[in-house]
N, C-alpha and C. Protein backbone atom coordinates (compact mmCIF):
# COMPACT_ATOMS: atom_id res chain seq x y z
N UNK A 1 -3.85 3.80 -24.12
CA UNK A 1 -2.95 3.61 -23.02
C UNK A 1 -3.47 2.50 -22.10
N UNK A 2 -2.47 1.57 -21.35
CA UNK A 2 -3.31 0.30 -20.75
C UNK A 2 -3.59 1.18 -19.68
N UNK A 3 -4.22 0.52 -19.04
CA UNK A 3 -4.23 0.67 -17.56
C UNK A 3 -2.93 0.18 -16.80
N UNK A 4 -3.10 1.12 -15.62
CA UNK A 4 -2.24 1.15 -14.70
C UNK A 4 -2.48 0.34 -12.95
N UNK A 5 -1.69 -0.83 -13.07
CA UNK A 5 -2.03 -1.53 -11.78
C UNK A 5 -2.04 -1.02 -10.28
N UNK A 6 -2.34 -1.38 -9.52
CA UNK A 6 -1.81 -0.91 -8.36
C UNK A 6 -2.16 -2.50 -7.38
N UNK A 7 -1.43 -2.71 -6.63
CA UNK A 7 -1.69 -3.50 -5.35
C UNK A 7 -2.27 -3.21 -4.02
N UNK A 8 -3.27 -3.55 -3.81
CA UNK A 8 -4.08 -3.05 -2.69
C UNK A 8 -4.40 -3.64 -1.43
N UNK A 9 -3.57 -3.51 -0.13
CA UNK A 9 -3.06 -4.79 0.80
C UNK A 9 -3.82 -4.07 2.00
N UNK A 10 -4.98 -4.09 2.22
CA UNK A 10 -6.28 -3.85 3.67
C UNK A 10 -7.13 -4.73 3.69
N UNK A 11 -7.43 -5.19 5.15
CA UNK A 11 -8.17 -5.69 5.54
C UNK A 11 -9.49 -5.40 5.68
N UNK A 12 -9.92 -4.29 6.19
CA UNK A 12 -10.86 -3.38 6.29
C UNK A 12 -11.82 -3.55 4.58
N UNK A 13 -12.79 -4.49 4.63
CA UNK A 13 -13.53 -4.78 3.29
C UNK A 13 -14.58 -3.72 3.74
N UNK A 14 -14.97 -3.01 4.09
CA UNK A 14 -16.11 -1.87 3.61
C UNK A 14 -15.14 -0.35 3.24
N UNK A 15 -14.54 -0.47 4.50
CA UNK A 15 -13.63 1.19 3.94
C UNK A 15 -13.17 1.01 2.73
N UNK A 16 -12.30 -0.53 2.64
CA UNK A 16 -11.73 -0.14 1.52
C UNK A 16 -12.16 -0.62 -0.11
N UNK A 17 -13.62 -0.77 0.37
CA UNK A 17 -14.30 -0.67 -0.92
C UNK A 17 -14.61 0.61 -1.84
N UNK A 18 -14.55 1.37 -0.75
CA UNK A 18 -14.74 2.71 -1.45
C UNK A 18 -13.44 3.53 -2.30
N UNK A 19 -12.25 2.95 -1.10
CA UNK A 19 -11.12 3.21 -2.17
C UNK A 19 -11.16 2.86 -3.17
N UNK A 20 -11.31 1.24 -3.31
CA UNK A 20 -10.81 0.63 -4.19
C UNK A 20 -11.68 1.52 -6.17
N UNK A 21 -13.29 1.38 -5.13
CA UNK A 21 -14.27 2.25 -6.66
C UNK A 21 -13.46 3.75 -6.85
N UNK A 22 -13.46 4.21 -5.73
CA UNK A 22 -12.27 5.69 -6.57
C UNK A 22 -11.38 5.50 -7.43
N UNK A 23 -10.62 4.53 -7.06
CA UNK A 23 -9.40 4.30 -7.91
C UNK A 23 -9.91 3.58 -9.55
N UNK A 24 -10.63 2.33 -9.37
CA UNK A 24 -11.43 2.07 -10.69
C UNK A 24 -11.93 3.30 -10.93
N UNK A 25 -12.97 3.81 -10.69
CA UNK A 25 -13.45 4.96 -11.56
C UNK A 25 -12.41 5.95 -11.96
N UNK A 26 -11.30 6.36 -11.27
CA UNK A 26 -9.74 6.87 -11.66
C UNK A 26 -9.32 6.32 -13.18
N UNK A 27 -9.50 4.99 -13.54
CA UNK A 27 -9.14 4.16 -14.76
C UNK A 27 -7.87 3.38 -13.81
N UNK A 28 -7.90 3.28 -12.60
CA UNK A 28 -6.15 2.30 -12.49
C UNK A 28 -7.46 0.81 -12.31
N UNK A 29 -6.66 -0.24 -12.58
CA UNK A 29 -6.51 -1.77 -12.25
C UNK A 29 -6.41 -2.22 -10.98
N UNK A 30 -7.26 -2.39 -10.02
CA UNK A 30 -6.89 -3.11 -8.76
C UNK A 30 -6.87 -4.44 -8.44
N UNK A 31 -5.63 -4.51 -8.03
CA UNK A 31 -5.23 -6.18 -7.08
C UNK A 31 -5.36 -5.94 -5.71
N UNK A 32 -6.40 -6.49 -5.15
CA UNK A 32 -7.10 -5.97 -3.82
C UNK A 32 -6.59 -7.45 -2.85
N UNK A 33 -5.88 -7.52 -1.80
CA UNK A 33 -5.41 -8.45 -1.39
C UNK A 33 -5.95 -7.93 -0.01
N UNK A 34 -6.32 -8.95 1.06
CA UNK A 34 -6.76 -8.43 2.80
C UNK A 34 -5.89 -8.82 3.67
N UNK A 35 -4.81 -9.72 3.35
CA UNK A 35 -3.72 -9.40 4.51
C UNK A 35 -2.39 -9.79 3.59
N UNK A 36 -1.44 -10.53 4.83
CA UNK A 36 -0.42 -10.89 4.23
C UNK A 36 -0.17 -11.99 3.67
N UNK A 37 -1.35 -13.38 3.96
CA UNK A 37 -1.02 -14.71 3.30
C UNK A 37 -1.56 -14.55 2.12
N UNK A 38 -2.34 -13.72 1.84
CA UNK A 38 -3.04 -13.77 -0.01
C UNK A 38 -1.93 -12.89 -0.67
N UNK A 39 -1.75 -12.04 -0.08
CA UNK A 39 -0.27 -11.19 -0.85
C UNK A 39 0.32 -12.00 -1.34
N UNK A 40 1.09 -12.57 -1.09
CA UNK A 40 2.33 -13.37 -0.63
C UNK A 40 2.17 -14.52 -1.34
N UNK A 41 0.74 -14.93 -1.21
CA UNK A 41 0.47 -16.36 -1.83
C UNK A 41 0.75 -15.51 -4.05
N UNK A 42 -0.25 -14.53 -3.88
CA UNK A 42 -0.57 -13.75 -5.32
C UNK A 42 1.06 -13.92 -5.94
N UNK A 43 1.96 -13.47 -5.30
CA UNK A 43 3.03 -12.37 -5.57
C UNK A 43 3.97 -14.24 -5.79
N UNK A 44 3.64 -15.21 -5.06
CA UNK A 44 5.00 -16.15 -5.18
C UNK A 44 4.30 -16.85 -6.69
N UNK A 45 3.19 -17.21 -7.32
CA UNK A 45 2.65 -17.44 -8.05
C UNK A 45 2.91 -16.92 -9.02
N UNK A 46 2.31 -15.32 -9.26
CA UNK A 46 2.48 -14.84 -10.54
C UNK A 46 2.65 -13.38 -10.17
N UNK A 47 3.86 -12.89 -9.99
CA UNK A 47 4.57 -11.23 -9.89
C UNK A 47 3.79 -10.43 -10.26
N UNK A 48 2.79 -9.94 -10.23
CA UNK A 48 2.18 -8.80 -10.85
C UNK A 48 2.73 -7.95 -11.31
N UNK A 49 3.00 -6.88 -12.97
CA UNK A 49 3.29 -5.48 -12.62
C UNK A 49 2.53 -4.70 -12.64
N UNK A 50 2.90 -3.93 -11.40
CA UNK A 50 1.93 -3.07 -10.67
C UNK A 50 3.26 -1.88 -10.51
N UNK A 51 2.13 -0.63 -10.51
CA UNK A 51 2.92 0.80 -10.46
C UNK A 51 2.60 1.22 -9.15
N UNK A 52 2.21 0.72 -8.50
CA UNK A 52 2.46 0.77 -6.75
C UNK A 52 1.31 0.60 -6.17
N UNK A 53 2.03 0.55 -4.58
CA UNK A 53 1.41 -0.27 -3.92
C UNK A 53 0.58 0.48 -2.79
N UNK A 54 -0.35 0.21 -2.44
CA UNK A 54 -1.24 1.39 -1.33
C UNK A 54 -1.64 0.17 -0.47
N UNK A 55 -0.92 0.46 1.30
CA UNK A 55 -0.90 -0.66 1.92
C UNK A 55 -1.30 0.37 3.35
N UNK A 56 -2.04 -0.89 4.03
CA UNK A 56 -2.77 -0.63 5.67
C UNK A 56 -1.12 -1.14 6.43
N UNK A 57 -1.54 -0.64 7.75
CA UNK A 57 -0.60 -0.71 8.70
C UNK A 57 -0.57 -2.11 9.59
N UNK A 58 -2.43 -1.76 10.13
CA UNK A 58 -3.09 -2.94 11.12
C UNK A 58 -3.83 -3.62 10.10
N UNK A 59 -3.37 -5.05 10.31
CA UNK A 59 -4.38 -6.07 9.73
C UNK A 59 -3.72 -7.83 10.84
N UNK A 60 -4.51 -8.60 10.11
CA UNK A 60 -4.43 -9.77 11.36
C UNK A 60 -2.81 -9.99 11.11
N UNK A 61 -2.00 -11.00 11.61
CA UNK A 61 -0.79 -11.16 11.09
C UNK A 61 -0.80 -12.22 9.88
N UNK A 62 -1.95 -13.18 9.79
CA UNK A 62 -1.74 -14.21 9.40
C UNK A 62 -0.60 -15.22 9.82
N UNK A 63 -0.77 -16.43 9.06
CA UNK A 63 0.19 -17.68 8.99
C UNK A 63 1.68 -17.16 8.98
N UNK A 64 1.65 -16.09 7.95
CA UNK A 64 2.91 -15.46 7.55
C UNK A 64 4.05 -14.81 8.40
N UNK A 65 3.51 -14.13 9.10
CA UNK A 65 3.85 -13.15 10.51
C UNK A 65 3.70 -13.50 11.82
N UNK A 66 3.00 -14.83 12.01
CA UNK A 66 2.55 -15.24 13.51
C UNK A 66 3.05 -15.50 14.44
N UNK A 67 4.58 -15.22 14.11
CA UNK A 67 5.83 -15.43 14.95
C UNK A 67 6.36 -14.53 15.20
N UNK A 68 6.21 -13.57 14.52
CA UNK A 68 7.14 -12.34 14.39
C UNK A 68 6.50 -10.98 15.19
N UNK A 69 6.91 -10.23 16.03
CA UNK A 69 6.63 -9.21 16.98
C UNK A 69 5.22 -7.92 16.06
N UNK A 70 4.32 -8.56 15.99
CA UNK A 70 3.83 -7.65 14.86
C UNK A 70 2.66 -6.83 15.98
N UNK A 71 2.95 -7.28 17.63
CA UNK A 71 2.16 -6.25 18.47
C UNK A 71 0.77 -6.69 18.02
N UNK A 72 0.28 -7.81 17.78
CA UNK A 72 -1.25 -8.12 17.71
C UNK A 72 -1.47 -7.67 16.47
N UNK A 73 -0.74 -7.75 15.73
CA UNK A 73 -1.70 -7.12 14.27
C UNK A 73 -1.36 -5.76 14.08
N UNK A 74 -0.81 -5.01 15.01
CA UNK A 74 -0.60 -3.42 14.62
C UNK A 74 0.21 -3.03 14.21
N UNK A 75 0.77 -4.11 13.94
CA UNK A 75 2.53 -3.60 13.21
C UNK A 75 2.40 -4.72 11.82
N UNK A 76 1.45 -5.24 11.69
CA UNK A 76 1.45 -5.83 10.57
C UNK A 76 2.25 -5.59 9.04
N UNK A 77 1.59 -4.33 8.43
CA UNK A 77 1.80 -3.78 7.70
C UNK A 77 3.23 -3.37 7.27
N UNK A 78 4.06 -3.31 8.59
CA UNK A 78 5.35 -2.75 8.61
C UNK A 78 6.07 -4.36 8.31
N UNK A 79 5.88 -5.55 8.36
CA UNK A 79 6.59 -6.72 7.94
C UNK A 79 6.19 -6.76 6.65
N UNK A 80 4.79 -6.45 6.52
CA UNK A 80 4.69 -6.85 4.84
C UNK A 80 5.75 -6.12 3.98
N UNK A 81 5.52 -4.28 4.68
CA UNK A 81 6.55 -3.58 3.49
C UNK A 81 7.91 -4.25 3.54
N UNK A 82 8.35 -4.34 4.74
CA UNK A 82 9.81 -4.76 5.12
C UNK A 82 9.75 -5.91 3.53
N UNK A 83 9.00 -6.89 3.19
CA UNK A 83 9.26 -8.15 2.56
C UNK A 83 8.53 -7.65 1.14
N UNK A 84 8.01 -7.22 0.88
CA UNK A 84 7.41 -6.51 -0.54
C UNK A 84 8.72 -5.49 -0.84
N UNK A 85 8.94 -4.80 -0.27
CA UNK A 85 10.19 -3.79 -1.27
C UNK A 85 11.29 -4.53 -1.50
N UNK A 86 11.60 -5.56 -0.76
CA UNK A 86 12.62 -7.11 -1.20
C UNK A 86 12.25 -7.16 -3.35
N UNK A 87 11.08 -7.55 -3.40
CA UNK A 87 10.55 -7.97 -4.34
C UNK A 87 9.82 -7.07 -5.75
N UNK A 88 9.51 -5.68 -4.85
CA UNK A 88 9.39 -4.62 -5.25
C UNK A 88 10.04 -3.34 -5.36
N UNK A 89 11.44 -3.60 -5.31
CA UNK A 89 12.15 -2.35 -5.03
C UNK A 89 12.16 -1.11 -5.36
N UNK A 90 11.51 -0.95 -6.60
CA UNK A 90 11.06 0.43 -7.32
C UNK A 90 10.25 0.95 -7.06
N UNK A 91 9.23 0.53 -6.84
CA UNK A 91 7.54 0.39 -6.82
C UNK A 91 7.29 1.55 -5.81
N UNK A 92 6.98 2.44 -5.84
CA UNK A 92 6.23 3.29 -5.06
C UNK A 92 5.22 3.09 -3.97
N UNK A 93 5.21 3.45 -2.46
CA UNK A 93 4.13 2.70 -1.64
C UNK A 93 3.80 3.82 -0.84
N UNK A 94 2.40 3.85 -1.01
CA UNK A 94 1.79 4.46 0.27
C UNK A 94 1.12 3.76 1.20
N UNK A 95 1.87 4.38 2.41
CA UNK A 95 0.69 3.85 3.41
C UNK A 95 -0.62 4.37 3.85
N UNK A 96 -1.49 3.91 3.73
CA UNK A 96 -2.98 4.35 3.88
C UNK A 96 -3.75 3.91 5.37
N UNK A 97 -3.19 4.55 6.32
CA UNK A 97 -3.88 3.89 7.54
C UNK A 97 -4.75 4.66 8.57
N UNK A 98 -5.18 4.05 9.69
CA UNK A 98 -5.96 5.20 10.23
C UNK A 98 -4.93 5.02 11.83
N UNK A 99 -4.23 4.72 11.72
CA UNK A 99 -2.80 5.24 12.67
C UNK A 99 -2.98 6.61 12.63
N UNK A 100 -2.63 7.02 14.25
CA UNK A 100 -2.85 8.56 14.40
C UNK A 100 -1.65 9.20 14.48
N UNK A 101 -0.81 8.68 14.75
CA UNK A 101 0.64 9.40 15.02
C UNK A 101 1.50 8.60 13.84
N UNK A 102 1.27 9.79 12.32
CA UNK A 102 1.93 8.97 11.17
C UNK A 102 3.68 9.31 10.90
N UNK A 103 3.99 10.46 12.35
CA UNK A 103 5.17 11.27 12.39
C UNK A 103 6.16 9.85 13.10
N UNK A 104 5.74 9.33 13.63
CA UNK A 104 6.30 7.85 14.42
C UNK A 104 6.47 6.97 13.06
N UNK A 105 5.47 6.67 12.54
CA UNK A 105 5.45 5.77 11.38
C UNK A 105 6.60 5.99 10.19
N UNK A 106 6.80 7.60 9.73
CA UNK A 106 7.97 8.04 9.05
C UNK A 106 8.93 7.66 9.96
N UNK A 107 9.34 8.19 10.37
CA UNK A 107 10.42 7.27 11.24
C UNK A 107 10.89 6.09 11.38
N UNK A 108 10.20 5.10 11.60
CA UNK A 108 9.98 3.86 11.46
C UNK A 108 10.22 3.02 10.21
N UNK A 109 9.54 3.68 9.09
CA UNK A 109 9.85 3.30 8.07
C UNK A 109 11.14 3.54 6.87
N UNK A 110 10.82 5.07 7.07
CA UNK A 110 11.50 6.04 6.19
C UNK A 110 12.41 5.99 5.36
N UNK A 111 11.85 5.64 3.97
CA UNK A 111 12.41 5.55 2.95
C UNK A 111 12.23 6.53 1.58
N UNK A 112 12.63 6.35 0.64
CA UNK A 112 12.29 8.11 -0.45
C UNK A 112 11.17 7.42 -1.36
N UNK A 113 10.85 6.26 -1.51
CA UNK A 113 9.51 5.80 -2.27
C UNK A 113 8.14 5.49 -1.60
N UNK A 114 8.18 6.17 -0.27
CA UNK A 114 7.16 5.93 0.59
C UNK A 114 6.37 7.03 0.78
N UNK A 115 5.10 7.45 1.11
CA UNK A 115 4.19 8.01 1.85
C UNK A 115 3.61 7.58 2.66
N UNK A 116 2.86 8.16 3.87
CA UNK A 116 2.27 7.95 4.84
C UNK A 116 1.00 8.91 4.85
N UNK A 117 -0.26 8.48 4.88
CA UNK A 117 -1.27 9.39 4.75
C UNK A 117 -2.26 8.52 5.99
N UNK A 118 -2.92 9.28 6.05
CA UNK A 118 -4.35 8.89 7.31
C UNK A 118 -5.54 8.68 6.30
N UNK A 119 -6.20 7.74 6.31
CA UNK A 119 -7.36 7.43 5.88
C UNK A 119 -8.59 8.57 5.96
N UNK A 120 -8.66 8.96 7.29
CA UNK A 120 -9.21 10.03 8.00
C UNK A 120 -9.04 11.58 7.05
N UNK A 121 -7.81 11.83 6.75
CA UNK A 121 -7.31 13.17 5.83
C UNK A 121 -7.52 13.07 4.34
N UNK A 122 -8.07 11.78 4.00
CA UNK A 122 -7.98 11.67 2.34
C UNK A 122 -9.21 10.43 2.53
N UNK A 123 -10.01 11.02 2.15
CA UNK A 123 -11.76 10.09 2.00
C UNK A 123 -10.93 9.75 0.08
N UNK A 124 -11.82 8.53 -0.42
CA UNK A 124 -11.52 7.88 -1.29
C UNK A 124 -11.09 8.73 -2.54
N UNK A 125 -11.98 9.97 -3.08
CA UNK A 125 -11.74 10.49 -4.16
C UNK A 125 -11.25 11.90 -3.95
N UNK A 126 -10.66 11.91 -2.85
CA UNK A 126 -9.70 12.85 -2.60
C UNK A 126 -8.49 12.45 -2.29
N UNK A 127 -8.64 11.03 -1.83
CA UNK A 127 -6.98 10.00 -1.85
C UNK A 127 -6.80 9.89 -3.48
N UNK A 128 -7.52 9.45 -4.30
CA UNK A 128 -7.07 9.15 -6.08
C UNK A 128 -6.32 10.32 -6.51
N UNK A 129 -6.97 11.73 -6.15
CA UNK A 129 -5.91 12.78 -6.30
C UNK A 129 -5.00 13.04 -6.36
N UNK A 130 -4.85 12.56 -4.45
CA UNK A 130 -3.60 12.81 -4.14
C UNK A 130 -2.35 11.84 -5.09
N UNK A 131 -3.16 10.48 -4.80
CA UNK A 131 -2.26 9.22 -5.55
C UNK A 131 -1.77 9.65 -6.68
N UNK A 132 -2.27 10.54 -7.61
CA UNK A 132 -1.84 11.11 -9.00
C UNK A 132 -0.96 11.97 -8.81
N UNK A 133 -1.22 12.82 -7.72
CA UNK A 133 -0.17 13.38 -8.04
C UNK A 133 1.12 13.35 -7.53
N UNK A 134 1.41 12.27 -6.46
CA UNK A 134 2.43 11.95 -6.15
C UNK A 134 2.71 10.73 -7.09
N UNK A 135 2.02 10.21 -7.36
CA UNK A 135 2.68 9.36 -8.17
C UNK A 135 3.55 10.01 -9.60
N UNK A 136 3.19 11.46 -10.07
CA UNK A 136 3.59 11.96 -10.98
C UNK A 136 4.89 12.47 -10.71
N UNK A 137 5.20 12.79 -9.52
CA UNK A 137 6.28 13.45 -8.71
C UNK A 137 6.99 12.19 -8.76
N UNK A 138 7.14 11.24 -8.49
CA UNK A 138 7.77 9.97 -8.48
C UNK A 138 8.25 9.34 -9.58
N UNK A 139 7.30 9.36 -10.67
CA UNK A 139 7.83 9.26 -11.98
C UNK A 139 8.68 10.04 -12.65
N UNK A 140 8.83 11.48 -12.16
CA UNK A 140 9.72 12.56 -12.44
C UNK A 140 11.02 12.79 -11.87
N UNK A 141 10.66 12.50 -10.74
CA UNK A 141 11.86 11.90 -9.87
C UNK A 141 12.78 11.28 -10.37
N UNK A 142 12.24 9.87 -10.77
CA UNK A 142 12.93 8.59 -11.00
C UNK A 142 13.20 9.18 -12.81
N UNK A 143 12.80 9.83 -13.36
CA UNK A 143 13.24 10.08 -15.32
C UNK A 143 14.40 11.43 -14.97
N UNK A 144 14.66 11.53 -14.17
CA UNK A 144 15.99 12.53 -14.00
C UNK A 144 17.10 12.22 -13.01
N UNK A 145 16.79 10.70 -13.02
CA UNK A 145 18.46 10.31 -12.20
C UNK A 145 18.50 8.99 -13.07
């Protein structure tokens, strides 16, 4: 069986090193990107397929966003998804942030291929878990409509 991609859009290079080894040691493929101009740059180049996407909230805005109301960087995350599910429409996404009020964030976002989790509630190899098994719920989802 190949491996299974995922896209990985945080800034945060120590936290999310540890994700990233959970998920390798998991067996998935990571495309580890730190904001929105390497995304963006990756994705206009060469489309990846990837079986979803695990994305931060706060990161800088970059070149990409530097115009756009992104509140200093804290709303970052919410332009990238806005412009990734354009391009990714199927694709499954969690958000992985350390935002404390993630009941605002559903809201905000709220769509049926999304999650919202706290960094804080799911340390790395208890997030790969979870990722499995929602991702299995999602795949089941989507093979019965």
């Amino acid at each position: 069986m190949a491996k299974q991609t995922l896209l990985l859009i945080d800034d945060e290079k120590l936290v999310t090193s540890y994700y990233k080894r959970a998920l390798e040691d998991a067996g998935f493929d990571i495309v580890h990107k730190y904001g929105s101009d390497s995304t963006f740059e990756l994705i206009e180049k060469q489309k990846p397929e990837i079986v979803g996407i695990i994305l931060d909230i706060m990161m800088v805005p970059g070149d990409r966003y530097k115009d756009d109301p992104t509140t200093e960087g804290l709303r970052t995350g919410y332009f990238i998804f806005q412009d990734i599910t354009k391009i990714y429409p199927d694709v499954p996404i969690i958000i992985l942030t350390n935002v404390s009020n993630i009941e605002a964030l559903s809201v905000e976002f709220g769509i049926r291929n999304l999650l919202i989790v706290r960094k804080i509630d799911y340390p790395p190899y208890e997030f790969v878990e979870f990722l499995k098994k929602e991702f299995e719920k999602f795949k089941n989802n989507t093979n019965t409509h």
